[in-house]
N, C-alpha and C. Protein backbone atom coordinates (compact mmCIF):
# COMPACT_ATOMS: atom_id res chain seq x y z
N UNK A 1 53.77 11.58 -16.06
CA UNK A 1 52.60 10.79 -15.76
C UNK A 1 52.97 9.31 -15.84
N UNK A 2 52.62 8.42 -14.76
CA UNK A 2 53.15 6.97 -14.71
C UNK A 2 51.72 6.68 -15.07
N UNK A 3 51.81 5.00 -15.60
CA UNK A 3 51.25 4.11 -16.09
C UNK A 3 50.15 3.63 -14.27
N UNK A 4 49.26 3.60 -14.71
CA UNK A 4 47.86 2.82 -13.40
C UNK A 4 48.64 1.74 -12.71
N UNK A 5 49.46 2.14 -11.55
CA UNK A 5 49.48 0.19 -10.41
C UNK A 5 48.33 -0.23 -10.69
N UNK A 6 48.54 -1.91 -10.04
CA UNK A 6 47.37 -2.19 -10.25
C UNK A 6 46.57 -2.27 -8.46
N UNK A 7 47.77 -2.16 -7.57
CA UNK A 7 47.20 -1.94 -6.46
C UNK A 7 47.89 -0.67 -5.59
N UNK A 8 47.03 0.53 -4.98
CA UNK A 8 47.67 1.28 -4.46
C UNK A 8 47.02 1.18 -2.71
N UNK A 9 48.04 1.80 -1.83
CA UNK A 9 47.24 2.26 -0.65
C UNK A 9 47.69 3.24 -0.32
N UNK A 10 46.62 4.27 0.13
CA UNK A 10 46.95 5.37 0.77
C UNK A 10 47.20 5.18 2.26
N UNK A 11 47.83 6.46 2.31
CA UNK A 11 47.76 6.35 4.15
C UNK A 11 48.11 7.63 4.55
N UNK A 12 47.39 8.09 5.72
CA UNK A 12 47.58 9.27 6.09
C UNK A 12 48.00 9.06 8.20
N UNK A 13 47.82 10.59 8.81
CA UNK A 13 47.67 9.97 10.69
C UNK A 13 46.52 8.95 10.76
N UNK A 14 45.25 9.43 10.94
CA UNK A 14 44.07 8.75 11.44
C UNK A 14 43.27 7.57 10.70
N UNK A 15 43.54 7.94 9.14
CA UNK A 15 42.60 7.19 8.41
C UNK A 15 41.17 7.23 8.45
N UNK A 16 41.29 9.04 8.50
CA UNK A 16 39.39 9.29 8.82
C UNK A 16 39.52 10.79 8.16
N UNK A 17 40.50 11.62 7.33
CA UNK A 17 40.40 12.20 6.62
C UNK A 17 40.88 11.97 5.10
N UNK A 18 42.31 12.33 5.07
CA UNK A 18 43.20 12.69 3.84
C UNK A 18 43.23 11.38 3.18
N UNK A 19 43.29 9.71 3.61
CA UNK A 19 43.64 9.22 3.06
C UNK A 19 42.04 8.43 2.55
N UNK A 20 41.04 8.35 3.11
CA UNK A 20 39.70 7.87 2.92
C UNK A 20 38.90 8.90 1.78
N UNK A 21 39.95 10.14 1.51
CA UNK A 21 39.55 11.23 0.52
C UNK A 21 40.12 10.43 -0.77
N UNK A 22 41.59 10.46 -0.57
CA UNK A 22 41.89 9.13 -1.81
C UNK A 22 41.40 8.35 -2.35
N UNK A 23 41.35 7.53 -0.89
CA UNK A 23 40.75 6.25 -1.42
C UNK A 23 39.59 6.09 -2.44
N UNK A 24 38.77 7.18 -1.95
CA UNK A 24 37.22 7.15 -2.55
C UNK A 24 37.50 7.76 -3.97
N UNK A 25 38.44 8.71 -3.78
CA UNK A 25 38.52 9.41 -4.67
C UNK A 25 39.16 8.48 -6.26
N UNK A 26 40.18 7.63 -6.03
CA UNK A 26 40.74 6.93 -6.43
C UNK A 26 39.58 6.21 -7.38
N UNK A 27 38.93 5.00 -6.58
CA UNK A 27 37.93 4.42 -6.66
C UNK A 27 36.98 5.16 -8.03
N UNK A 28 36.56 6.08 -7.91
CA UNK A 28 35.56 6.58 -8.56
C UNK A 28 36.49 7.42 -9.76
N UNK A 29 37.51 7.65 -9.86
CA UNK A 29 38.39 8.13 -11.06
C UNK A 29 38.54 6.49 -11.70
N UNK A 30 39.19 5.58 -11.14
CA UNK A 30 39.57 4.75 -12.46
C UNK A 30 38.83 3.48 -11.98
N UNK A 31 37.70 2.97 -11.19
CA UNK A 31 36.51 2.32 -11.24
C UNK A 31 38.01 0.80 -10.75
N UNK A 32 37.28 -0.07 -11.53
CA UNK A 32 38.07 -1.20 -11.33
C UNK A 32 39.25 -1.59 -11.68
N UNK A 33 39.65 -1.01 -12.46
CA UNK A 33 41.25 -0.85 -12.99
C UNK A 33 42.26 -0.92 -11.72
N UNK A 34 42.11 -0.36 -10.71
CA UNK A 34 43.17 -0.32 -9.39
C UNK A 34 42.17 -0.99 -7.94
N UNK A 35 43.26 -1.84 -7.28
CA UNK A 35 42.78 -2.22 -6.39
C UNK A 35 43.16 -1.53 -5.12
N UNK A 36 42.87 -0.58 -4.65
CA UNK A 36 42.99 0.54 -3.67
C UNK A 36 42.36 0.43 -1.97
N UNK A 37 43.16 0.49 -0.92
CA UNK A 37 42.92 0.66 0.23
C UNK A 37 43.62 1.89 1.13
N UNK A 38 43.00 2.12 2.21
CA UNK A 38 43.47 3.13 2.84
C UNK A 38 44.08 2.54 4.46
N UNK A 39 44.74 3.32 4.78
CA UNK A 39 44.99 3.34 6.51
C UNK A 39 45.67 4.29 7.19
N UNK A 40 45.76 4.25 8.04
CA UNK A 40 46.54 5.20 9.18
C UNK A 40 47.34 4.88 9.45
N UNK A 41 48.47 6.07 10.52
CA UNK A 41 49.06 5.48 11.61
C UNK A 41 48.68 4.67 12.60
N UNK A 42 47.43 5.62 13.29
CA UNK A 42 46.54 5.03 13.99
C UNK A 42 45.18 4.71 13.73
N UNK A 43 44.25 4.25 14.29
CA UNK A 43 42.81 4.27 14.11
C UNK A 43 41.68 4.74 15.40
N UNK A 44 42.01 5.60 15.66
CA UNK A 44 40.97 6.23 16.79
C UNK A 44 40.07 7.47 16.72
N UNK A 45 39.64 7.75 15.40
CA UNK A 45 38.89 8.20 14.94
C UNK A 45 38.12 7.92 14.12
N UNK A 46 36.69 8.30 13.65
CA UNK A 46 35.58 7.52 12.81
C UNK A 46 36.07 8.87 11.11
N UNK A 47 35.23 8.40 10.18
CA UNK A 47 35.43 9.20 9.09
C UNK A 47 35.08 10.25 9.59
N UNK A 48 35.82 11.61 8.71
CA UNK A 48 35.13 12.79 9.24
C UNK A 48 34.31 13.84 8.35
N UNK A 49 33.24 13.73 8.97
CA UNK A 49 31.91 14.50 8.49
C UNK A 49 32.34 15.39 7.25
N UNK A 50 33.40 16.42 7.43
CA UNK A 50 33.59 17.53 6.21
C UNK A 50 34.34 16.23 4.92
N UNK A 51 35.06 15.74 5.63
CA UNK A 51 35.30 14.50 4.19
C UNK A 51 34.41 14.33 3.88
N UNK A 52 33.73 13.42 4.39
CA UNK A 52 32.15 12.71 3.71
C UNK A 52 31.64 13.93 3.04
N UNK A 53 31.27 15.55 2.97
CA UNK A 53 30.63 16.25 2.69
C UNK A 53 31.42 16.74 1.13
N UNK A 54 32.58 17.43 1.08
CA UNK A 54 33.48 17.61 0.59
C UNK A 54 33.84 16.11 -0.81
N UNK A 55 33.87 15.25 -0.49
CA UNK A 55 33.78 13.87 -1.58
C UNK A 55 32.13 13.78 -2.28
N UNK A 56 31.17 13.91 -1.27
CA UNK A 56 30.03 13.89 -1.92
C UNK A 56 29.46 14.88 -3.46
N UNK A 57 30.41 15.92 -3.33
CA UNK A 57 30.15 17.09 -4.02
C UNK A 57 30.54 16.46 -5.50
N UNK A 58 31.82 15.45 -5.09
CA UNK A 58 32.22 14.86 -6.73
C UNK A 58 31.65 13.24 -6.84
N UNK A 59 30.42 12.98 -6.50
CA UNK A 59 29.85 11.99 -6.12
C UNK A 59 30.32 10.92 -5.55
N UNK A 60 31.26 10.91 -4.56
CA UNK A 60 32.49 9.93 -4.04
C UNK A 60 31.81 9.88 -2.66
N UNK A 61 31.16 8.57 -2.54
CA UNK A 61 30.52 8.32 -1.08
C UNK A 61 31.61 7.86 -0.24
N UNK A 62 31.71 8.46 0.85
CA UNK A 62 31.96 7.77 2.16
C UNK A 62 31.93 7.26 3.46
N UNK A 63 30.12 7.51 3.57
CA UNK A 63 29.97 7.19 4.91
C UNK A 63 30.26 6.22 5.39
N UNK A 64 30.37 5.01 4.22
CA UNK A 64 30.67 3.74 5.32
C UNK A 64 32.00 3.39 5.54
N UNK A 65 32.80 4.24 5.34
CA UNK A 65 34.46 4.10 5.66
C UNK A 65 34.30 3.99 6.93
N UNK A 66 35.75 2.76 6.98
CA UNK A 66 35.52 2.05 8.24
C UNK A 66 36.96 2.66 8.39
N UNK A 67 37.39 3.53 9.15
CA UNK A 67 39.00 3.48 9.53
C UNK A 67 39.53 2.56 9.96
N UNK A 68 40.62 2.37 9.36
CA UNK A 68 41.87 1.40 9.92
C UNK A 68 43.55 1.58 9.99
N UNK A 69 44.00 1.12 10.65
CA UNK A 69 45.82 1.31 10.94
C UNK A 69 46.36 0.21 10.43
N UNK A 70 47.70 0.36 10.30
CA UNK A 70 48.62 -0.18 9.35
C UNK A 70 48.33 -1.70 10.27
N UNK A 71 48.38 -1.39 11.57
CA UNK A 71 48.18 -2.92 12.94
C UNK A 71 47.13 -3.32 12.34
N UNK A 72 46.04 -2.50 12.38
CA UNK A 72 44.86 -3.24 11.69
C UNK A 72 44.59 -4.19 10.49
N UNK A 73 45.59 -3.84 9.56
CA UNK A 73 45.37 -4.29 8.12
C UNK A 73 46.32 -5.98 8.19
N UNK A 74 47.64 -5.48 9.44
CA UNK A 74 48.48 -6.89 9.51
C UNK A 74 47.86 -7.84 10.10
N UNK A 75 46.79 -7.49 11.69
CA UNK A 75 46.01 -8.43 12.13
C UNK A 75 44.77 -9.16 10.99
N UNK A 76 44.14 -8.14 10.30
CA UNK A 76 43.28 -9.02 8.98
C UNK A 76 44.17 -9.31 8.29
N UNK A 77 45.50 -9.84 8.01
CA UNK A 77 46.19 -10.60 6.76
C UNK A 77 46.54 -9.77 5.82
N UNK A 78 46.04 -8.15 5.70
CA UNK A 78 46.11 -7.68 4.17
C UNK A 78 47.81 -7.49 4.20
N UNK A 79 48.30 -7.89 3.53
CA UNK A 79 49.62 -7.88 3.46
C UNK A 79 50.67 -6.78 3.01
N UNK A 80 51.12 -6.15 3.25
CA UNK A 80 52.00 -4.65 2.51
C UNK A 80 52.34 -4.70 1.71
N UNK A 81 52.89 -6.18 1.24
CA UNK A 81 53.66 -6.54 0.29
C UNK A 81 53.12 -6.79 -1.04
N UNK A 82 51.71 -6.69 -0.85
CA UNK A 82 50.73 -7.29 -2.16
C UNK A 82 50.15 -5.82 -3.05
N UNK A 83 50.81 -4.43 -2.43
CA UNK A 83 50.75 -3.17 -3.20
C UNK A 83 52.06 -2.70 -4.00
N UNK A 84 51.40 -2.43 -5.18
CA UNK A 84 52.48 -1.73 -5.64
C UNK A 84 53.35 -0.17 -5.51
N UNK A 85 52.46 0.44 -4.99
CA UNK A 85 52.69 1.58 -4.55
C UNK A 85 51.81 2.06 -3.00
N UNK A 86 52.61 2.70 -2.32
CA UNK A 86 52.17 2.95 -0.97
C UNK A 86 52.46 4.93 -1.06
N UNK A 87 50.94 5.45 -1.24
CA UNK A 87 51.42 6.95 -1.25
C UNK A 87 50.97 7.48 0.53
N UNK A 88 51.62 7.62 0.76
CA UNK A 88 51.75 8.52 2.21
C UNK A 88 51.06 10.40 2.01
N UNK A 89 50.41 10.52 2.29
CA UNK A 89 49.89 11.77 2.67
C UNK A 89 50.34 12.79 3.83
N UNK A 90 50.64 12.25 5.08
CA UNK A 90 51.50 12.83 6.06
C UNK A 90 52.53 12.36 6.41
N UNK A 91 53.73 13.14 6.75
CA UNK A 91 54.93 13.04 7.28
C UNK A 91 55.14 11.56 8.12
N UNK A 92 54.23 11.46 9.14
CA UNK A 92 53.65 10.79 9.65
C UNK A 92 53.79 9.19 8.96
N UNK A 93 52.98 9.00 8.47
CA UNK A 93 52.88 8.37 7.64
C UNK A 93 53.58 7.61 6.54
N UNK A 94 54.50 8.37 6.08
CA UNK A 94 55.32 8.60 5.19
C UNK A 94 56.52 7.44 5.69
N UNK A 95 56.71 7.90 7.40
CA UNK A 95 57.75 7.38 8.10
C UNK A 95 57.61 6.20 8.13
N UNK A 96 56.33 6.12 8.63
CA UNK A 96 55.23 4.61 9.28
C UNK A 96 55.97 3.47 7.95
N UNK A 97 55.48 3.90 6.72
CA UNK A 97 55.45 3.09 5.63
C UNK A 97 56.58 3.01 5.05
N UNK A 98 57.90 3.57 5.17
CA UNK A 98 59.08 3.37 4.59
C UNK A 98 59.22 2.22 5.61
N UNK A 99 59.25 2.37 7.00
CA UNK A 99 59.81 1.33 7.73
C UNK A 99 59.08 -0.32 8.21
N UNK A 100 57.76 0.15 7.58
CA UNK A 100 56.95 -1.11 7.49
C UNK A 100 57.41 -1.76 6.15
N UNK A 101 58.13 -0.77 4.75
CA UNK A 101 57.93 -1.55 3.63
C UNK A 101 59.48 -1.73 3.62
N UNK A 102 60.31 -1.84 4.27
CA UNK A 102 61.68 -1.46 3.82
C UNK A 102 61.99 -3.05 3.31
N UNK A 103 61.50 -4.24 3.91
CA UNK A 103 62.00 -5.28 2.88
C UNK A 103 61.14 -5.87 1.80
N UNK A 104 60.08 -5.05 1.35
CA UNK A 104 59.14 -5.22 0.23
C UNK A 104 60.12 -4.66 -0.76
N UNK A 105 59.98 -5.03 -2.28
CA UNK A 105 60.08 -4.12 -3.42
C UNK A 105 58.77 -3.47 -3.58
N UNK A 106 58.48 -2.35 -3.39
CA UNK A 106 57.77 -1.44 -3.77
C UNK A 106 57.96 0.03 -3.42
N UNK A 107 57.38 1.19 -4.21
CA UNK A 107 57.78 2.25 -3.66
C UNK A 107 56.66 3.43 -2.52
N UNK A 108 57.40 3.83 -2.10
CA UNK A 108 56.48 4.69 -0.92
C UNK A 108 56.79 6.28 -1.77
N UNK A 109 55.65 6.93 -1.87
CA UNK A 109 55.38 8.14 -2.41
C UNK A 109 54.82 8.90 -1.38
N UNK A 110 55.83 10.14 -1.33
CA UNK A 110 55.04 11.69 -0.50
C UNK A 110 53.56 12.34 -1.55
N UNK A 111 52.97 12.72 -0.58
CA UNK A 111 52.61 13.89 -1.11
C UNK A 111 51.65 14.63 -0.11
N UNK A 112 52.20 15.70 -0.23
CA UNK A 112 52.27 16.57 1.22
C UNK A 112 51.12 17.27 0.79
N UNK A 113 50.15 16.65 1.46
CA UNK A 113 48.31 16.90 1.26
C UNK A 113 48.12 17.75 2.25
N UNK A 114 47.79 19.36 2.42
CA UNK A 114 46.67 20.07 3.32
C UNK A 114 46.42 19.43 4.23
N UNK A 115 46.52 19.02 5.82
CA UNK A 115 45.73 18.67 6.83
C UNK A 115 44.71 19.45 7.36
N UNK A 116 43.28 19.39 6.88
CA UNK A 116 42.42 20.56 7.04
C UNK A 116 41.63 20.64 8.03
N UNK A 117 41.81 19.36 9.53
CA UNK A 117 41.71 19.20 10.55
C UNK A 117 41.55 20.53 11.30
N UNK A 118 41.04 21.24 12.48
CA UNK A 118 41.36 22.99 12.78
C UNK A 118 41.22 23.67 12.22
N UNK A 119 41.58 23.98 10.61
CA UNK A 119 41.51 24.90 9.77
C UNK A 119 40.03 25.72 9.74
N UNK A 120 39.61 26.92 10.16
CA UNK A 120 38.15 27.27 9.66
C UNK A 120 37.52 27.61 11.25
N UNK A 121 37.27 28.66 11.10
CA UNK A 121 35.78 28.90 12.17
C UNK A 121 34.76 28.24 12.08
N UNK A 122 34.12 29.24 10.52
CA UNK A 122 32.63 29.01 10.32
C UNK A 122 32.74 27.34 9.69
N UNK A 123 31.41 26.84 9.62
CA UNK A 123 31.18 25.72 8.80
C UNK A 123 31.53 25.90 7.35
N UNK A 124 31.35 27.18 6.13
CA UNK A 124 31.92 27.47 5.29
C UNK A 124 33.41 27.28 4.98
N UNK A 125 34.02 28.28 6.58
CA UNK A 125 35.95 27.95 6.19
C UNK A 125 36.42 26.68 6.50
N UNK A 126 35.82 25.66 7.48
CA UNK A 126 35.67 24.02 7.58
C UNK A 126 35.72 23.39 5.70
N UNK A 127 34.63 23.96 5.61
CA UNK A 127 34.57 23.15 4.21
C UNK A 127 35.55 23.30 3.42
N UNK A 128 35.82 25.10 2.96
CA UNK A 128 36.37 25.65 2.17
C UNK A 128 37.82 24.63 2.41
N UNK A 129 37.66 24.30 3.46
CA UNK A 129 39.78 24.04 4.06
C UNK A 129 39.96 22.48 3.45
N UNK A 130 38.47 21.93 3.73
CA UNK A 130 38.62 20.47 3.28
C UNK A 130 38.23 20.37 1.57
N UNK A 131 37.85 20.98 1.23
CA UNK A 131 37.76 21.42 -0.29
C UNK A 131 39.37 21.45 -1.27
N UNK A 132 40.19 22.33 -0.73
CA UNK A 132 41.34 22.38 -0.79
C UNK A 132 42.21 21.16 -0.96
N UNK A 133 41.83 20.43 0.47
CA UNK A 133 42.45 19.08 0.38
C UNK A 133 42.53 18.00 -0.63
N UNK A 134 41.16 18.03 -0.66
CA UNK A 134 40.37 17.40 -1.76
C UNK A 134 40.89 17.43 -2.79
N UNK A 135 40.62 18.87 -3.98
CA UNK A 135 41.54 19.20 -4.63
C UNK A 135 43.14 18.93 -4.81
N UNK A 136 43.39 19.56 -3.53
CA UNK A 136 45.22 18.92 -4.12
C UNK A 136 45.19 17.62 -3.98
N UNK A 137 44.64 16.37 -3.59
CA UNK A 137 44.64 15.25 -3.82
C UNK A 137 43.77 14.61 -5.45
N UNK A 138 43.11 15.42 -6.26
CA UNK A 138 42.66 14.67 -7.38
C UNK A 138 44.10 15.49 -8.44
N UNK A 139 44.39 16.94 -7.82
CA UNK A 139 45.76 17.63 -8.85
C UNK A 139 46.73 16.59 -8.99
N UNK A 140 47.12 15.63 -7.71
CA UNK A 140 48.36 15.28 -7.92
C UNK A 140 48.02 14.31 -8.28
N UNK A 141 47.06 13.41 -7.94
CA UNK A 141 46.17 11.69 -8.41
C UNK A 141 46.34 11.89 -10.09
N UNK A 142 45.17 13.19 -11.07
CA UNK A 142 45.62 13.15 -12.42
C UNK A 142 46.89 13.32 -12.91
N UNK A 143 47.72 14.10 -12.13
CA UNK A 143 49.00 14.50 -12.58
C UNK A 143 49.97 12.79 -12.22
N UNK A 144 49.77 11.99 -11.66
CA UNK A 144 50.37 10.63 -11.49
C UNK A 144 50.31 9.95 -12.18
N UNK A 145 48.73 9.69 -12.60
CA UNK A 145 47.86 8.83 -13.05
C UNK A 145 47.27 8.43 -14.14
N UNK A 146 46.85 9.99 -14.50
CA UNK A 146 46.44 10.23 -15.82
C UNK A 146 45.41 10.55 -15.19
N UNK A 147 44.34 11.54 -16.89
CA UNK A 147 43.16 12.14 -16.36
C UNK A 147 42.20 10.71 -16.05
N UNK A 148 40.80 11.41 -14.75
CA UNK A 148 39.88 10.04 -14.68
C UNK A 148 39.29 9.07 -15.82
N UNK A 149 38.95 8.22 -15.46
CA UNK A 149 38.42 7.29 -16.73
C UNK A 149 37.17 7.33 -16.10
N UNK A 150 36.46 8.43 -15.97
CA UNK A 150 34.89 8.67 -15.55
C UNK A 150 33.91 7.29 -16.51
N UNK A 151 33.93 6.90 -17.94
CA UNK A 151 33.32 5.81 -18.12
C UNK A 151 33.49 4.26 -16.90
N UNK A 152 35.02 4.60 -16.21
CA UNK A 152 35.07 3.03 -15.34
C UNK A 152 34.12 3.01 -14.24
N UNK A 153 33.86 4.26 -13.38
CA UNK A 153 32.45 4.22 -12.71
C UNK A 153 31.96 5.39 -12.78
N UNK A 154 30.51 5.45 -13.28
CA UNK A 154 29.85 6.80 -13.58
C UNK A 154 29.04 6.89 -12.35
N UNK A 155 28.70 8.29 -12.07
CA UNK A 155 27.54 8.20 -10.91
C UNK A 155 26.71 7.71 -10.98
């Protein structure tokens, strides 16, 4: 278990599932202690509905996630260089951010999150798939991180 960065960003393909699950998720485990953003490869998708549904369950709002791409974050100024850790969620991703950070000191972290995109017929196996995701993203977040500090933001 490592010690809290004080700034992380996730990133996943779209920046409208796996990594806006983080983010929120992040957020509402250790409140203000970490300064946390998300992005994509790309940005051509809006948040997606079973996220928003699936985060709500652990009171982690996200409707107003705004997706954004790594282009996106360089055209607003946010700089790569001002995180301490960059965790990658997809392969994808993973690639994106070694070669965007390669002359930063900081480190880029896998973690090979469920894409629960397709997964599921019914609206149940939809959920059930993004449920999953969910999950293995708070398993490996406490197992990083340490358990939540639920007093830093309560519902």
């Amino acid at each position: 278990m490592g010690t809290l960065p004080s700034s992380v960003l996730f990133c996943c393909d779209h920046n409208a599932v796996r990594s806006p699950m983080a983010e929120g998720i992040m957020k509402k485990f250790y409140g203000q202690k970490v300064y946390v953003q998300s992005a994509g490869v790309k940005n051509d998708m809006e948040i997606d509905g079973f996220s928003i549904a699936v985060c709500q369950e652990l009171g982690v709002e996200l409707a107003r996630h705004r997706s954004r791409s790594f282009q996106d974050m360089q055209a607003w100024g946010d700089d790569l260089g001002q995180y301490d850790v960059v965790i990658a969620l997809s392969p994808a991703s993973q690639r994106l951010a070694l070669e965007l950070t390669r002359h930063y000191h900081l480190s880029v972290e896998y973690w090979p999150i469920l894409d629960p995109t397709g997964l599921g017929e019914s609206r149940d196996a939809k959920l059930s798939a993004y449920r999953q995701a969910r999950d293995q993203i708070v398993e490996r977040m406490s197992a990083r991180f340490g358990p939540p500090d639920m007093a830093a933001n309560p519902a």
